[in-house]
N, C-alpha and C. Protein backbone atom coordinates (compact mmCIF):
# COMPACT_ATOMS: atom_id res chain seq x y z
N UNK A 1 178.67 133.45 128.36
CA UNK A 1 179.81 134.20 127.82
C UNK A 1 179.27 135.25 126.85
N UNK A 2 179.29 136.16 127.10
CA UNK A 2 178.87 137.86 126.38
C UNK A 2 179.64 137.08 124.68
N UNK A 3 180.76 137.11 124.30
CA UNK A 3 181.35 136.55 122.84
C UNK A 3 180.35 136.06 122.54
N UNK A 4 179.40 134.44 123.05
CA UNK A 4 178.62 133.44 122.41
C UNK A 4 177.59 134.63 122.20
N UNK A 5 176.81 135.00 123.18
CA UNK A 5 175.60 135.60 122.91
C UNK A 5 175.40 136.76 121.88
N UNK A 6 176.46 137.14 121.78
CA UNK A 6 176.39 138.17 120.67
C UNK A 6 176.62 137.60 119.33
N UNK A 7 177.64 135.87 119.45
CA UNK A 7 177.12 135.53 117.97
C UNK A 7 176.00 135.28 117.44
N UNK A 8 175.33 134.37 118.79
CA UNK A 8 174.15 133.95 118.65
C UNK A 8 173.09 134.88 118.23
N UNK A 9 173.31 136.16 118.50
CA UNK A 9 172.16 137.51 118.07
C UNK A 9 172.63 138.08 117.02
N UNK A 10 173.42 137.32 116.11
CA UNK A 10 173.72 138.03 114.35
C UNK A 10 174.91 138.95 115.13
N UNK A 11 175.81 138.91 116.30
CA UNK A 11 176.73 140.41 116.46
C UNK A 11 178.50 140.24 115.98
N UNK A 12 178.92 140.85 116.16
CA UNK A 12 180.33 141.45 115.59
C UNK A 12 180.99 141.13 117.57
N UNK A 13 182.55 140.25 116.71
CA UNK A 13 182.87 140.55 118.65
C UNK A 13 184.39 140.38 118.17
N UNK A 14 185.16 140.79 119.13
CA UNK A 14 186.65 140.42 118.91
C UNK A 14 187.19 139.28 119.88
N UNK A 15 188.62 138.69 119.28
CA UNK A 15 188.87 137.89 120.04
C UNK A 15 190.28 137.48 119.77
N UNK A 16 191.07 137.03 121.10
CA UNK A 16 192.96 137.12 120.31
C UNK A 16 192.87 135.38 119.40
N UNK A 17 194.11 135.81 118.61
CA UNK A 17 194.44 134.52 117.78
C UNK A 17 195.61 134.37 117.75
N UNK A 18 196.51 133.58 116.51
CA UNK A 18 197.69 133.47 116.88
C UNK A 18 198.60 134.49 117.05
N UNK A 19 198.66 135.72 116.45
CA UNK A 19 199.39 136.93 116.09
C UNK A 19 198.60 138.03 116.95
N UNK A 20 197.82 138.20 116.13
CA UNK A 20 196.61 139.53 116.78
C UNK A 20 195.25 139.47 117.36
N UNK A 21 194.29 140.74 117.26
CA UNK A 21 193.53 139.93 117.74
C UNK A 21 192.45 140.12 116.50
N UNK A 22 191.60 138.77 116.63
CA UNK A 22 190.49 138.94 115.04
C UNK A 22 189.20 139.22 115.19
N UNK A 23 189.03 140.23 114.13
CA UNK A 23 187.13 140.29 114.58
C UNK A 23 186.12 138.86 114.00
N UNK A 24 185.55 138.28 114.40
CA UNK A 24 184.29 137.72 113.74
C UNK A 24 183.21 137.77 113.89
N UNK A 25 182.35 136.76 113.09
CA UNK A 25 181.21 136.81 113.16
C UNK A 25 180.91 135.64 112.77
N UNK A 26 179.09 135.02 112.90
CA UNK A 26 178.69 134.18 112.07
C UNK A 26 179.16 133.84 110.75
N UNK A 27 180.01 132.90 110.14
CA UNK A 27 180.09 133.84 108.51
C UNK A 27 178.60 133.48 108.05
N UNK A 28 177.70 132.79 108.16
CA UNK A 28 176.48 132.70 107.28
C UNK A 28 175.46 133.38 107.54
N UNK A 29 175.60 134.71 108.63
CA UNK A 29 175.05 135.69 109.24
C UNK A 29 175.25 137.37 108.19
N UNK A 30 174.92 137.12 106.72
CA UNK A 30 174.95 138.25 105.73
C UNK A 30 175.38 139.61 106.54
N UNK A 31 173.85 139.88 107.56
CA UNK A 31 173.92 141.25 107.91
C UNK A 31 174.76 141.77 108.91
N UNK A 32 176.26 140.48 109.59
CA UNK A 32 176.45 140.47 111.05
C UNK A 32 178.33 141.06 109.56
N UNK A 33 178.51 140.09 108.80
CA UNK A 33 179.28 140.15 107.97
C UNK A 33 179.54 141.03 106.97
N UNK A 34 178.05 141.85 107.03
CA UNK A 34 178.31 143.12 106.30
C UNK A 34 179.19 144.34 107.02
N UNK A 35 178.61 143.86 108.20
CA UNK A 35 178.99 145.21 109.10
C UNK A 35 180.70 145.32 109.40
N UNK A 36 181.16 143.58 109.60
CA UNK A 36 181.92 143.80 109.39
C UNK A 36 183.26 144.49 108.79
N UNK A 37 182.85 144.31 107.43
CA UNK A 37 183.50 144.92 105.96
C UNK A 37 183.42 146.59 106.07
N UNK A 38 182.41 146.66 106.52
CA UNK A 38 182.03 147.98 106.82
C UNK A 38 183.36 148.58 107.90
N UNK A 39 183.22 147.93 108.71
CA UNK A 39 184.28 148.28 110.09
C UNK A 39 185.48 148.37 109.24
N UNK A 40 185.80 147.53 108.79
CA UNK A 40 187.44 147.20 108.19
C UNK A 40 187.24 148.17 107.04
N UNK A 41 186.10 148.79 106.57
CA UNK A 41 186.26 149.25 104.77
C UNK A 41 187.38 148.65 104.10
N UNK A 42 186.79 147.37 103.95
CA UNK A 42 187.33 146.05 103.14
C UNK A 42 186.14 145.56 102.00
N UNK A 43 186.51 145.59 101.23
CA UNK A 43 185.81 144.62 99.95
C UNK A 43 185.46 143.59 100.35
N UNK A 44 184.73 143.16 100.03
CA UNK A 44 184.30 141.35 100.25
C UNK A 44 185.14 141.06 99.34
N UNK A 45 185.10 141.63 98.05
CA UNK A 45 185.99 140.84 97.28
C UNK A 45 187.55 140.11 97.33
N UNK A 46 187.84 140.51 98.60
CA UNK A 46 189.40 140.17 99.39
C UNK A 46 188.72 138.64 99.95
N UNK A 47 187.46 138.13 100.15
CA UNK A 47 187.15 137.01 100.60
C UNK A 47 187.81 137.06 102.54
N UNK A 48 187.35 136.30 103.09
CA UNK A 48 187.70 136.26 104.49
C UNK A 48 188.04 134.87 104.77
N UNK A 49 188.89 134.76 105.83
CA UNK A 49 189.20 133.44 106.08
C UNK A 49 188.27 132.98 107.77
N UNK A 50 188.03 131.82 107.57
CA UNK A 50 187.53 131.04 108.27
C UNK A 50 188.26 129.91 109.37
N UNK A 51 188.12 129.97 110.69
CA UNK A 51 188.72 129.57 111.85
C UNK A 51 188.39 128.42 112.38
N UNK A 52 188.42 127.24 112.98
CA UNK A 52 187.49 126.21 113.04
C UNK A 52 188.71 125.90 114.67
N UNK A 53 188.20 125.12 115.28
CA UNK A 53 188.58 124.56 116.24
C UNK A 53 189.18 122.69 115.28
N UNK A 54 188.74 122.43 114.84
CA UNK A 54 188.80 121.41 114.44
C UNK A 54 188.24 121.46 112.88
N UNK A 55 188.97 120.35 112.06
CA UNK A 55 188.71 120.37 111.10
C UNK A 55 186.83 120.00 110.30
N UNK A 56 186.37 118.88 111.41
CA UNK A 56 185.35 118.55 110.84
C UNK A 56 184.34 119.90 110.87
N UNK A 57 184.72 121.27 111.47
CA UNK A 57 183.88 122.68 111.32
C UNK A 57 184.23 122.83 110.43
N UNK A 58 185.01 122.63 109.34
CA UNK A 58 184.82 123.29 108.20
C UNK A 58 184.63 122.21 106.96
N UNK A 59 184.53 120.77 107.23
CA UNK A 59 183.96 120.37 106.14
C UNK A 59 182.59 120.90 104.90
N UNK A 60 181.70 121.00 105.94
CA UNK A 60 180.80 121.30 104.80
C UNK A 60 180.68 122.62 104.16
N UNK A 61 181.69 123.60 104.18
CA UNK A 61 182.21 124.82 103.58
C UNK A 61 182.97 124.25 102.51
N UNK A 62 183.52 123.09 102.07
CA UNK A 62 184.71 122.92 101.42
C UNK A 62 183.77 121.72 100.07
N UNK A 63 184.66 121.87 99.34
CA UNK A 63 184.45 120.58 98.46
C UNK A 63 185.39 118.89 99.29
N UNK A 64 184.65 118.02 98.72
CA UNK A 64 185.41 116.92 99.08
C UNK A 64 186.99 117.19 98.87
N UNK A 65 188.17 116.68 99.24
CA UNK A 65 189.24 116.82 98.67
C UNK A 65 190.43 115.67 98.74
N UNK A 66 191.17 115.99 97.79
CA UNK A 66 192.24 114.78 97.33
C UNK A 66 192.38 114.00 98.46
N UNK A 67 192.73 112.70 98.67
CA UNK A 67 193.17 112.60 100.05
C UNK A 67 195.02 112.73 99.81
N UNK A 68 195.49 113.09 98.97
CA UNK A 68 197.24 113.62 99.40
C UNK A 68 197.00 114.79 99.98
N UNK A 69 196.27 115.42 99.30
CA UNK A 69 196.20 117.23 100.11
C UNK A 69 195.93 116.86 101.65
N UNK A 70 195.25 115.58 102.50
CA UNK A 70 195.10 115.60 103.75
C UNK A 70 196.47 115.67 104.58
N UNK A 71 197.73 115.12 104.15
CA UNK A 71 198.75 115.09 104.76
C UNK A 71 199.34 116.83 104.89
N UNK A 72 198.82 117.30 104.31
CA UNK A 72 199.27 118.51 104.33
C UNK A 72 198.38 119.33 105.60
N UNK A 73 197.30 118.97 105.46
CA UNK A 73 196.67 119.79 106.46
C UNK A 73 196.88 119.41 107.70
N UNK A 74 196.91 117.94 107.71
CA UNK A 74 197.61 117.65 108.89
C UNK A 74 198.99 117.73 109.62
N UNK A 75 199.46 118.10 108.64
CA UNK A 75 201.17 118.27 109.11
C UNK A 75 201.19 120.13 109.95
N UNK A 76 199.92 120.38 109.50
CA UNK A 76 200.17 121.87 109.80
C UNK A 76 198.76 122.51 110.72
N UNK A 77 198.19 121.38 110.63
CA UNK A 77 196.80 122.14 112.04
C UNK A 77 197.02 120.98 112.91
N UNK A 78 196.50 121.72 114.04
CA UNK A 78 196.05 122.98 114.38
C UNK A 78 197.37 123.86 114.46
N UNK A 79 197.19 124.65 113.61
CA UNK A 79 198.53 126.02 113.54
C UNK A 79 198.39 127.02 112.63
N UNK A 80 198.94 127.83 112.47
CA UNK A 80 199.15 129.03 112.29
C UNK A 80 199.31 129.17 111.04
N UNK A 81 198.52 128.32 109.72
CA UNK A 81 198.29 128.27 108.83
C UNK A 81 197.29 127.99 108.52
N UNK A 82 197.19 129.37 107.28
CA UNK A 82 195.78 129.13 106.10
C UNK A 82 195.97 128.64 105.09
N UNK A 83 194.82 127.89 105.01
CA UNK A 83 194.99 126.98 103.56
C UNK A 83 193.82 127.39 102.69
N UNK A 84 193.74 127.74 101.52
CA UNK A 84 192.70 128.04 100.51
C UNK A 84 192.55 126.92 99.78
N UNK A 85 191.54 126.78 100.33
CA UNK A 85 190.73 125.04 99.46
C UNK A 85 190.00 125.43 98.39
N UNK A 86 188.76 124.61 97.67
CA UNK A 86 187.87 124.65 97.04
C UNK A 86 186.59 124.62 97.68
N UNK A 87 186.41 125.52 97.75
CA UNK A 87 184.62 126.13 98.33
C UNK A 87 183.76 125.08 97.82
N UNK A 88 182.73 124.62 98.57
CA UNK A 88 181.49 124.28 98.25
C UNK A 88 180.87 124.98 97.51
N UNK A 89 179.97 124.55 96.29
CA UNK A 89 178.98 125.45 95.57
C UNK A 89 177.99 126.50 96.81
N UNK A 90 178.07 126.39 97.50
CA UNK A 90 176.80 126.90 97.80
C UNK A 90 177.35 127.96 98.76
N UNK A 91 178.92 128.18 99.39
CA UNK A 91 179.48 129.08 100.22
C UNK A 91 179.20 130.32 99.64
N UNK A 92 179.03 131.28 100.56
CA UNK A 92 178.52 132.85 99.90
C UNK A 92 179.75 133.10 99.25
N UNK A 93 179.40 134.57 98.23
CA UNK A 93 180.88 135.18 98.14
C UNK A 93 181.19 135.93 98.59
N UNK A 94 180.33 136.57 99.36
CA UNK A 94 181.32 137.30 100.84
C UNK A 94 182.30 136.46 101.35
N UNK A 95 182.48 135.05 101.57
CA UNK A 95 183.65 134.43 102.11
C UNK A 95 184.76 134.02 100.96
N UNK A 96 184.56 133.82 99.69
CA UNK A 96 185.12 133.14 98.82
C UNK A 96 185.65 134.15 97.80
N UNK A 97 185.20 135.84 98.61
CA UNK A 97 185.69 136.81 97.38
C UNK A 97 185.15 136.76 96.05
N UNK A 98 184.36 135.68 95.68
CA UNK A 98 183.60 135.83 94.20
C UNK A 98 184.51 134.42 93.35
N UNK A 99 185.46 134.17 94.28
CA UNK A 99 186.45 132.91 93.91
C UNK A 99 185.92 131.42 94.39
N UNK A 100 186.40 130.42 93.56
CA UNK A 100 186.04 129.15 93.91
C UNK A 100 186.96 128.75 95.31
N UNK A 101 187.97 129.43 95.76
CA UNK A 101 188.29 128.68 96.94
C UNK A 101 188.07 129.52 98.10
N UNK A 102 188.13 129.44 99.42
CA UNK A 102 188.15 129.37 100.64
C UNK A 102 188.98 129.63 101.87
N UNK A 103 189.68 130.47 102.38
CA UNK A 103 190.51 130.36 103.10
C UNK A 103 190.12 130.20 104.28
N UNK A 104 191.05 128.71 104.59
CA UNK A 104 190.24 128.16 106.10
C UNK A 104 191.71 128.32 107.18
N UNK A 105 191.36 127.79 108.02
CA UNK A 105 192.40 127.48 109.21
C UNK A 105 191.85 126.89 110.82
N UNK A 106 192.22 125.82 110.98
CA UNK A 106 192.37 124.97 112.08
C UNK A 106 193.29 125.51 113.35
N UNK A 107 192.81 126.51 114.04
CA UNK A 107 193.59 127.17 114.65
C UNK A 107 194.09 126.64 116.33
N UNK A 108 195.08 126.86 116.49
CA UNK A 108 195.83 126.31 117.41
C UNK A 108 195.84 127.31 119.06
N UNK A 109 195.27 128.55 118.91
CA UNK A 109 195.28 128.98 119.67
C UNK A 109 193.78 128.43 120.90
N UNK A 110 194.43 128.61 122.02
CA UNK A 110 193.13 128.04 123.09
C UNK A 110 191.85 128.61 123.12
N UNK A 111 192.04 129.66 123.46
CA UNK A 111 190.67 130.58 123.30
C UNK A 111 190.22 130.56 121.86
N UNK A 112 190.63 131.00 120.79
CA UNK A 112 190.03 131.11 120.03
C UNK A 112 189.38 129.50 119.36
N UNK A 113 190.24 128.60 119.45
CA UNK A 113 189.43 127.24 119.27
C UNK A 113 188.83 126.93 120.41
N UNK A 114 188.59 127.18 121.65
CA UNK A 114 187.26 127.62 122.42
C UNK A 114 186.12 127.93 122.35
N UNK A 115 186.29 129.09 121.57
CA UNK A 115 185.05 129.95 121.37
C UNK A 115 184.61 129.20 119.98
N UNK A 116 184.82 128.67 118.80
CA UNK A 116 184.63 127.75 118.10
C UNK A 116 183.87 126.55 118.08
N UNK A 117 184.69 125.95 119.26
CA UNK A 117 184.07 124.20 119.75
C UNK A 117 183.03 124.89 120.50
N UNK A 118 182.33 125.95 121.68
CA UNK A 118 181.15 126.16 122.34
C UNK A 118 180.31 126.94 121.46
N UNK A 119 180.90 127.42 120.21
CA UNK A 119 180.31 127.97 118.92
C UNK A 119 179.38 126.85 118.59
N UNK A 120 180.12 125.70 118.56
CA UNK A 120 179.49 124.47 117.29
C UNK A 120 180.05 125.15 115.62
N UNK A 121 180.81 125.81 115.08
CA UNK A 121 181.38 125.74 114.12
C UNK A 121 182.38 126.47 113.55
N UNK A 122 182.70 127.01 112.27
CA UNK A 122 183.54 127.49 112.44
C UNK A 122 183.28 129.59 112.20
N UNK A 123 184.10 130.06 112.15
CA UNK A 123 183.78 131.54 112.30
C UNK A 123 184.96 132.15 111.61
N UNK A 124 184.27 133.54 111.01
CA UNK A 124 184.97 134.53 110.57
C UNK A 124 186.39 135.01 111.28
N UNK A 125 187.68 135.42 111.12
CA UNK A 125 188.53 135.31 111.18
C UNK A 125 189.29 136.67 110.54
N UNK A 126 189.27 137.76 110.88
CA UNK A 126 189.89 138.93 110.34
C UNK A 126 190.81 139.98 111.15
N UNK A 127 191.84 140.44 110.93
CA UNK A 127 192.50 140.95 112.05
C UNK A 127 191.68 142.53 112.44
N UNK A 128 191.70 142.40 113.72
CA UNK A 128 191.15 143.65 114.21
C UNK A 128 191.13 144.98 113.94
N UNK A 129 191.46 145.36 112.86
CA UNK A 129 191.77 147.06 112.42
C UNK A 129 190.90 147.38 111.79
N UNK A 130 191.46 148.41 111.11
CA UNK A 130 190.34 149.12 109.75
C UNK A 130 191.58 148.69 108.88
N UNK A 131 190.96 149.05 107.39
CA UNK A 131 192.35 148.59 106.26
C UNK A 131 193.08 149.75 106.12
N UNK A 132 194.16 149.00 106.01
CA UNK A 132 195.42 149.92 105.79
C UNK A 132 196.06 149.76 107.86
N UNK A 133 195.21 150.03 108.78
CA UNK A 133 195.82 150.30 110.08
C UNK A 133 196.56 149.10 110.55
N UNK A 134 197.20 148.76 111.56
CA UNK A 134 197.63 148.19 112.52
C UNK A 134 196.95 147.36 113.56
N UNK A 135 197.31 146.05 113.29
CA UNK A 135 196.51 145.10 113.75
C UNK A 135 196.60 145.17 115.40
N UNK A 136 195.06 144.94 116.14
CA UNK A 136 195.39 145.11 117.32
C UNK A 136 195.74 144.03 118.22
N UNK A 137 196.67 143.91 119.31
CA UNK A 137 197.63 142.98 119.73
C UNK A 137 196.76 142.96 121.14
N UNK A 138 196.13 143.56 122.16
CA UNK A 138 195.97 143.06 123.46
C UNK A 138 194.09 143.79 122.99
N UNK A 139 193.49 143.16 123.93
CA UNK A 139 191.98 143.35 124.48
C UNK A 139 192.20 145.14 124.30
N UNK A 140 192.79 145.92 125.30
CA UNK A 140 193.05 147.50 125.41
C UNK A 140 192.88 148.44 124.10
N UNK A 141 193.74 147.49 123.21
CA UNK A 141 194.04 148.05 121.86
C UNK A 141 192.59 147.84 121.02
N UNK A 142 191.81 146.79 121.00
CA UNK A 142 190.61 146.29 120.53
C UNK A 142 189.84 147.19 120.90
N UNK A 143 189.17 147.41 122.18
CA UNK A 143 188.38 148.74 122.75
C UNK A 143 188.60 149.87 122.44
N UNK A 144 189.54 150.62 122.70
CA UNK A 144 190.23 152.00 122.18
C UNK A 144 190.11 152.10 120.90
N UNK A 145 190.42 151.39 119.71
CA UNK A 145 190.48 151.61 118.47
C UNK A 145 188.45 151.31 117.42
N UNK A 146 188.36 150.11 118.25
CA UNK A 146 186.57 149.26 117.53
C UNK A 146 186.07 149.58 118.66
N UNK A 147 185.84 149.21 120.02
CA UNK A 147 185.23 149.13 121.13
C UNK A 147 183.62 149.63 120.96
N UNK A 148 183.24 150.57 120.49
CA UNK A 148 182.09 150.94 120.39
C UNK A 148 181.40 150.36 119.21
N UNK A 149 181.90 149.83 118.43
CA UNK A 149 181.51 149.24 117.11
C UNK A 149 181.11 147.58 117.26
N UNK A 150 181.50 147.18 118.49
CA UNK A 150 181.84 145.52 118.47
C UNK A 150 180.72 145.07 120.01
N UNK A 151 180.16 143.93 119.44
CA UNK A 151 179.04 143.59 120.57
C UNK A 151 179.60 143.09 121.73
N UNK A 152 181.20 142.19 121.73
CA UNK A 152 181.64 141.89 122.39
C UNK A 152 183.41 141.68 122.20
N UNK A 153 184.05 141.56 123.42
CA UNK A 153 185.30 141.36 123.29
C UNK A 153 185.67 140.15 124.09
N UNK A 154 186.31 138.92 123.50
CA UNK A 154 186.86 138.21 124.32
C UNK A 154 188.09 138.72 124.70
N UNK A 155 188.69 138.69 126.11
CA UNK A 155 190.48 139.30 126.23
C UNK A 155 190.96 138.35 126.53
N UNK A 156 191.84 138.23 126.25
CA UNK A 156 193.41 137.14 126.23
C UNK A 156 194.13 137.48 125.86
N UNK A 157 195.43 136.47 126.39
CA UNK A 157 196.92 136.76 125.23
C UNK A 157 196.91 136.30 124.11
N UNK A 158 197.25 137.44 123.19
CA UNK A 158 197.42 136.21 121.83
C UNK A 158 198.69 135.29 121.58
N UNK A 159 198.85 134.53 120.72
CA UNK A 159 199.71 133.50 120.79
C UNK A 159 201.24 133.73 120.52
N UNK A 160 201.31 135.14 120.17
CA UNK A 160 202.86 135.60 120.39
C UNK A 160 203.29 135.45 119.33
N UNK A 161 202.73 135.32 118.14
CA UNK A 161 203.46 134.99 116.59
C UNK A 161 203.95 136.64 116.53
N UNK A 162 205.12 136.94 115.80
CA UNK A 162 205.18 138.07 115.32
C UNK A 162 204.54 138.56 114.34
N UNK A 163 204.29 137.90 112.96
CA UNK A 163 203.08 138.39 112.24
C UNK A 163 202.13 137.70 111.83
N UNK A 164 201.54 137.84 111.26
CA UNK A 164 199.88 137.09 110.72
C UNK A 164 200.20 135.47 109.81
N UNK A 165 199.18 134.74 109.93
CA UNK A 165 199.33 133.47 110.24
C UNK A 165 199.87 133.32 108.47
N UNK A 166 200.69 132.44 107.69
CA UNK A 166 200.99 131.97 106.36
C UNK A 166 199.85 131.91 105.82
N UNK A 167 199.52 131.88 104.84
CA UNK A 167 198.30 131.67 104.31
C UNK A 167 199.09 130.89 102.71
N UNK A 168 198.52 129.51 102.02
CA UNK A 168 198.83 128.80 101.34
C UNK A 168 197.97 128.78 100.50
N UNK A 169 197.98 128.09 99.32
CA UNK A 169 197.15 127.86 98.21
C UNK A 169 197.21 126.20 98.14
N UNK A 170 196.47 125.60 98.49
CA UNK A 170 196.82 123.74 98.51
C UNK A 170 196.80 123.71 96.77
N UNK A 171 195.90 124.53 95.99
CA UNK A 171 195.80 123.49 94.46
C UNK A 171 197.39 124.13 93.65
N UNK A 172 197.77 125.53 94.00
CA UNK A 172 198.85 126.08 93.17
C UNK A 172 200.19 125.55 94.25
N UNK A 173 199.72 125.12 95.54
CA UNK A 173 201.44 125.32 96.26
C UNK A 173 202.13 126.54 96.50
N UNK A 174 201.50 127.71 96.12
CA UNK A 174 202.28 128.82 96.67
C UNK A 174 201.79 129.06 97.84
N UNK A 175 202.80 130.37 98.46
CA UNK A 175 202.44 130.84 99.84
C UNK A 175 202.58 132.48 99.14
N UNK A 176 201.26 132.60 99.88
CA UNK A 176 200.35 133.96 99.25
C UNK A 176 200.76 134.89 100.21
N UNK A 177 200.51 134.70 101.71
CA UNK A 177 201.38 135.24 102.74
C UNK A 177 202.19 134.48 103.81
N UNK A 178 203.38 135.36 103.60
CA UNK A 178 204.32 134.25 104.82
C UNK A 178 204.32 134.68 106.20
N UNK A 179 204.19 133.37 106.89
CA UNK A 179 204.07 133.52 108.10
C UNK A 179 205.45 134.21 108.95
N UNK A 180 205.17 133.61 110.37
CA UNK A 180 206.10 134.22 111.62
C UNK A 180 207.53 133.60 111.25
């Protein structure tokens, strides 16, 4: 699969998710994640969220945590929610924004928790545009707009959400962005 091999070589690839479609990368791949930011002219300091097929991909990104906070994650993955945990000491701050937490997500869509589980872990997670533009919705839109910028494109449907996935705070309880 052109997607794997280009993670596997440090590359940049797109791929649909629940709403749109997202670029990633290795996240522990510095120079694959720079380029990224670059594409989007995004700050690291916005931190990036992280995609996992399953939860045990993102344990060792995270600190241990409460076990009440588990009912929560489970009530809501695999789905269309981000949760900002507490980072492991040792997570870059390209992912963590320069912040102690993390924005992860257990994602529910097929392909993209696909490309994850034949990954072996979890991956960068950003919607396909530059900042400020319009997130791209089919494979067509991905090419035309990044296409020359990106090592690979997975195409699929994405999961039909109307907008971008909730994103939560587990230690404050707010919702930072609301979902579909």
């Amino acid at each position: 699969i052109p997607a794997l091999r280009a993670l596997a070589e440090g590359g940049l690839i797109a791929y649909p998710t629940e709403a749109v479609y997202g670029l990633g990368c290795d996240p522990l791949e510095a120079d694959a994640v720079g380029r990224l930011l670059r594409l989007k002219n995004r700050s690291w300091r916005k931190g990036l969220i992280l995609i996992a097929a399953e939860q045990a991909q993102l344990r060792e990104y995270l600190r241990p945590l409460p076990a009440e906070w588990q009912a929560s994650l489970d009530a809501t993955w695999p789905g269309p929610v981000t949760w900002i945990l507490p980072a492991a000491d040792w997570v870059p701050h390209w992912l963590t924004g320069g912040g102690r937490g993390l924005a992860v997500r257990v994602t529910a869509h097929p392909l993209a928790a696909s490309l994850c589980r034949y990954w072996g872990g979890a991956l960068v997670s950003t919607s396909a545009n530059r900042s400020g533009g319009s997130a791209a919705r089919t494979a067509l839109q991905v090419r035309s707009r990044l296409g020359r910028e990106l090592d690979a494109v997975l195409a699929g449907a994405t999961g039909g959400q109307a907008r971008a996935t909730e994103i939560r705070d587990m230690r404050s309880g707010r919702t930072l962005r609301p979902g579909a």
